[in-house]
C-alpha atoms as a PDB file:
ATOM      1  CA  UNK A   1      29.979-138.725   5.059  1.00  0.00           C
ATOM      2  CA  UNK A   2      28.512-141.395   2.586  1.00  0.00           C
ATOM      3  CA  UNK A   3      25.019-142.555   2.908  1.00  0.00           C
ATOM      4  CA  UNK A   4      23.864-146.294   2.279  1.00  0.00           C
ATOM      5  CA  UNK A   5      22.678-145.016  -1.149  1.00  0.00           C
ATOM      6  CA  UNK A   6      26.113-143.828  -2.123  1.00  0.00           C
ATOM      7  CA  UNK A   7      27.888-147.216  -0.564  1.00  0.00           C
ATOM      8  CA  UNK A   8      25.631-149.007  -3.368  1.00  0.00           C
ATOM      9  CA  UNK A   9      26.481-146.221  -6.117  1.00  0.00           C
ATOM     10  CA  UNK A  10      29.899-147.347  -5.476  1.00  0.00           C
ATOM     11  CA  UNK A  11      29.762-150.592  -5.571  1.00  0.00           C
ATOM     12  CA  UNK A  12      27.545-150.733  -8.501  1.00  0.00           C
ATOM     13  CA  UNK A  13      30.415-148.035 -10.608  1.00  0.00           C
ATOM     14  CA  UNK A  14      28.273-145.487 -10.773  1.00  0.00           C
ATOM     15  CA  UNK A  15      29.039-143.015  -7.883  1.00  0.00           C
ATOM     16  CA  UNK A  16      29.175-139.547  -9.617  1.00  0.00           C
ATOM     17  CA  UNK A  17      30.589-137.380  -6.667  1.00  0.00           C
ATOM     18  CA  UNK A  18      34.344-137.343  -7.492  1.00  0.00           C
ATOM     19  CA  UNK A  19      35.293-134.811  -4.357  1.00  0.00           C
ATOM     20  CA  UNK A  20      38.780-133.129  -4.200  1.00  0.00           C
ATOM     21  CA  UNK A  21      41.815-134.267  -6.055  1.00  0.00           C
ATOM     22  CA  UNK A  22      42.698-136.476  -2.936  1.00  0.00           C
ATOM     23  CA  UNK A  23      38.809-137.900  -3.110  1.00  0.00           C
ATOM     24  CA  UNK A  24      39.412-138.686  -5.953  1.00  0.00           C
ATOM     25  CA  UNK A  25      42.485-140.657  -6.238  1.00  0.00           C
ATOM     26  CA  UNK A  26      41.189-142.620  -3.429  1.00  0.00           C
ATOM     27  CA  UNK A  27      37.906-143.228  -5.317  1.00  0.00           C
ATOM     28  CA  UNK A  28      40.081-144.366  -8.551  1.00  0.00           C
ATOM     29  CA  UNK A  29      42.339-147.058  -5.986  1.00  0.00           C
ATOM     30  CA  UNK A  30      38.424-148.271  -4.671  1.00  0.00           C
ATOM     31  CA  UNK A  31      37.755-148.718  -8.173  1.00  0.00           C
ATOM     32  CA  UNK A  32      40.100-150.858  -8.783  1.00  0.00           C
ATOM     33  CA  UNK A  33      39.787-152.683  -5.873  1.00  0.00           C
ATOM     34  CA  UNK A  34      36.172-153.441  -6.902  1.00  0.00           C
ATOM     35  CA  UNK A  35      37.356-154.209 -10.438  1.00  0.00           C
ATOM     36  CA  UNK A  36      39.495-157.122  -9.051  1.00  0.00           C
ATOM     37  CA  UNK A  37      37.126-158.300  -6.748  1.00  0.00           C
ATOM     38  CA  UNK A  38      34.587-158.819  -8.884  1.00  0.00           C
ATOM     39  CA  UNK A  39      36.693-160.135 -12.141  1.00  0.00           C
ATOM     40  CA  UNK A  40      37.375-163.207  -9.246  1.00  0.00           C
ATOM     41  CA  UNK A  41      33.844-163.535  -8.695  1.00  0.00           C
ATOM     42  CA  UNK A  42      33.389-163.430 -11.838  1.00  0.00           C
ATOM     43  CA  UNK A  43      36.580-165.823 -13.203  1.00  0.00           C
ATOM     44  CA  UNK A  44      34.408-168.073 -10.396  1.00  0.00           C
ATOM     45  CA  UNK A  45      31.067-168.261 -11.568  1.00  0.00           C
ATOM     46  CA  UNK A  46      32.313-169.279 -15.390  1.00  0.00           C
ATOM     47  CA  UNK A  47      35.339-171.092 -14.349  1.00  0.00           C
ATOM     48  CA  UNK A  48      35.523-174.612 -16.045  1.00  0.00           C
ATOM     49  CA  UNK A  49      32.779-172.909 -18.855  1.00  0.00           C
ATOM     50  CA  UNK A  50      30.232-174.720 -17.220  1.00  0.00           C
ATOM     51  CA  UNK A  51      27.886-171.421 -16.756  1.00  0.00           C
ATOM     52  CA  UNK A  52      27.417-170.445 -20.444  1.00  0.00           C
ATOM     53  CA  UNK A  53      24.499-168.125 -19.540  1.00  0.00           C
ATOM     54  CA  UNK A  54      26.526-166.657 -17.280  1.00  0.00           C
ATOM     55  CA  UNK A  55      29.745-166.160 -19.048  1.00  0.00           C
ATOM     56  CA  UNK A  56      27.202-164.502 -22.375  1.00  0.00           C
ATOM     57  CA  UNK A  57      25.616-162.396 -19.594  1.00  0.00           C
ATOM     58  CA  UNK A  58      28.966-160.738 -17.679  1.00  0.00           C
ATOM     59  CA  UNK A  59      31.404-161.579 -20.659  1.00  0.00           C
ATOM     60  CA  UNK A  60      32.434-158.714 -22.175  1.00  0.00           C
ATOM     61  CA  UNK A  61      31.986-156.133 -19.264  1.00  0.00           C
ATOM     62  CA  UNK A  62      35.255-155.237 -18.378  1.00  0.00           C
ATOM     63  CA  UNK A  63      34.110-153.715 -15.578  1.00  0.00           C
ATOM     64  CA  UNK A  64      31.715-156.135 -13.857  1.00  0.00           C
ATOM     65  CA  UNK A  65      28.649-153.512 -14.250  1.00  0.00           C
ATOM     66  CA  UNK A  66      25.961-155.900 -14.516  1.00  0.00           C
ATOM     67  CA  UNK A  67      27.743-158.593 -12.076  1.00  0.00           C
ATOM     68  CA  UNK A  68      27.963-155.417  -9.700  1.00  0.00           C
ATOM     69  CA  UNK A  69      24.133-155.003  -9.996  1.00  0.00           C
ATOM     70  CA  UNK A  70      23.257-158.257  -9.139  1.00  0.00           C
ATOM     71  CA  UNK A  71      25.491-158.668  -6.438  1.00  0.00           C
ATOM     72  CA  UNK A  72      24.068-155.304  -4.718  1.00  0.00           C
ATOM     73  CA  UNK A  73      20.961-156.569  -5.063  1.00  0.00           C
ATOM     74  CA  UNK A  74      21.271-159.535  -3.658  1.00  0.00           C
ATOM     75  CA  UNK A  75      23.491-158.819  -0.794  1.00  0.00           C
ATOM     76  CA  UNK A  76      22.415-154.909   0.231  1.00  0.00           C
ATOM     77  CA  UNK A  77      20.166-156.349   3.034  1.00  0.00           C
ATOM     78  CA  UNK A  78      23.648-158.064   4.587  1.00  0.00           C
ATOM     79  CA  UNK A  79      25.158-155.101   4.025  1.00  0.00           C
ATOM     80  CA  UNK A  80      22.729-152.644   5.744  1.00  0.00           C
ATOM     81  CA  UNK A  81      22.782-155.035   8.764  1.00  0.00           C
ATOM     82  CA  UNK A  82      26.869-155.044   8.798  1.00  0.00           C
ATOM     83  CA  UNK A  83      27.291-151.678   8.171  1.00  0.00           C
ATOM     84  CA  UNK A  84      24.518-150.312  11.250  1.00  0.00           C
ATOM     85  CA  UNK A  85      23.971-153.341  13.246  1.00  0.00           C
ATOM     86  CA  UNK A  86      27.119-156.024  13.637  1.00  0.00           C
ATOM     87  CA  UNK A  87      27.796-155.604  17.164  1.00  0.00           C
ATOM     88  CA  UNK A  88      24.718-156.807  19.783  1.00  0.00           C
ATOM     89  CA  UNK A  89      23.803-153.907  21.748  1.00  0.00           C
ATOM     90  CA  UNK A  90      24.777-151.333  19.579  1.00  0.00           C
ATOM     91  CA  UNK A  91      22.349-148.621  18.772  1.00  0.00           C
ATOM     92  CA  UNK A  92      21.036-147.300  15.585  1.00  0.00           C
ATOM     93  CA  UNK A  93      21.907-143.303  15.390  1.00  0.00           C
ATOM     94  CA  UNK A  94      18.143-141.978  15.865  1.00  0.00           C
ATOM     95  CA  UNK A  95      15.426-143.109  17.616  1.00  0.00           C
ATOM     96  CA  UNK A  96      12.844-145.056  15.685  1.00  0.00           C
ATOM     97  CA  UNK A  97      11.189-147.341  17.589  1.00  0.00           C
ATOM     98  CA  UNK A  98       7.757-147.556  18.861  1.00  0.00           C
ATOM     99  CA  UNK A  99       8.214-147.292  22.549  1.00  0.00           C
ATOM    100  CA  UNK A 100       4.871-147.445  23.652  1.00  0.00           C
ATOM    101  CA  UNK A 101       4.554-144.231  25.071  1.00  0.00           C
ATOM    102  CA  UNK A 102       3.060-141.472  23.079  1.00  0.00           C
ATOM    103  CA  UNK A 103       5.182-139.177  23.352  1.00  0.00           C
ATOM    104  CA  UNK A 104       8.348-139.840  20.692  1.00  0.00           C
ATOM    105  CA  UNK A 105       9.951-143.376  19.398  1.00  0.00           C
ATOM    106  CA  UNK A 106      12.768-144.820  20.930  1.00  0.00           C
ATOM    107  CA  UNK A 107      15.968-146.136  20.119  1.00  0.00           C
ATOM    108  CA  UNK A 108      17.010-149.344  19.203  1.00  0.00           C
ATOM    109  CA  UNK A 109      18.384-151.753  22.151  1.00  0.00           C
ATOM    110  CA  UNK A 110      19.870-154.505  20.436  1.00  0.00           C
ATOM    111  CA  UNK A 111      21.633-155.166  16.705  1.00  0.00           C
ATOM    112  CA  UNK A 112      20.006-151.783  15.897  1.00  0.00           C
ATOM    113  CA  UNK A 113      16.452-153.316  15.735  1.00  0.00           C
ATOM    114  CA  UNK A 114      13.524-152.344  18.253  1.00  0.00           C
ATOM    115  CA  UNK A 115      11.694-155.173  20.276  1.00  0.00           C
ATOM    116  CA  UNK A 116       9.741-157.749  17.995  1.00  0.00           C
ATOM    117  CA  UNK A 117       6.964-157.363  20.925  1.00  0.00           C
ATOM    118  CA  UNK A 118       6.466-153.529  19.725  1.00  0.00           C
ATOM    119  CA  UNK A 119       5.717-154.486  16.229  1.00  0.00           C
ATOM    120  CA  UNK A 120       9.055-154.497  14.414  1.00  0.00           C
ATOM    121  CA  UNK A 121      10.332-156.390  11.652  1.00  0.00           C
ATOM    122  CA  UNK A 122      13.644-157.949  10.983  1.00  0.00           C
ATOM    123  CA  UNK A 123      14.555-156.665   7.871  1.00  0.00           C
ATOM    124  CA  UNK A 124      13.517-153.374   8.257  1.00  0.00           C
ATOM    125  CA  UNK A 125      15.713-150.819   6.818  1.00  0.00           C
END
């Protein structure tokens, strides 16, 4: 099982666990994957050379590392929220809510997040 800090290891390059020979064939297809995704965000963002600045920052990482970087950090929130709470009334795996009782939290009710009543906050990860 992968944890939320090894989906952004990945997506960023830099996952280090290389698993199995089968682990790591698959890891090598992801890879590339990720390398052609990004080289179209990328070829999008400078297209028509009107983003100098951008085109000096990104242009000569073949791989997208720095492009990769941003992009996690702007978009990790979104993909915390897709990854534990897309569907409405799905539950988050352990409780963690406050649920007004003393004695232990709850769990979540809706899109993984407790009641905004009980204190919580949207974005809370």
């Amino acid at each position: 099982a992968r944890s939320f800090a090894d989906i952004g290891d990945i997506v960023r390059g830099r996952d280090l666990y290389l698993g199995n020979p089968q682990e790591k064939k698959q890891r090598k297809e992801l890879d590339k994957k990720l390398k052609e995704v990004f080289g179209k965000i990328h070829e999008d963002v400078t297209k028509g050379g009107k983003n100098r600045e951008i085109e000096t920052r990104y242009g000569s990482d073949e791989n997208y590392y720095q492009l990769r970087e941003y992009w996690w950090a702007l978009n990790r929130k979104d993909v915390w929220k897709a990854i534990t709470c897309g569907a409405g009334g799905s539950q988050y795996f352990r409780p963690t809510c406050d649920s007004g009782d003393v004695k232990r939290p709850s769990r979540t009710n809706d899109k993984c997040r407790c009641d905004k009543h009980k204190g919580a906050k949207d974005d809370n990860q």
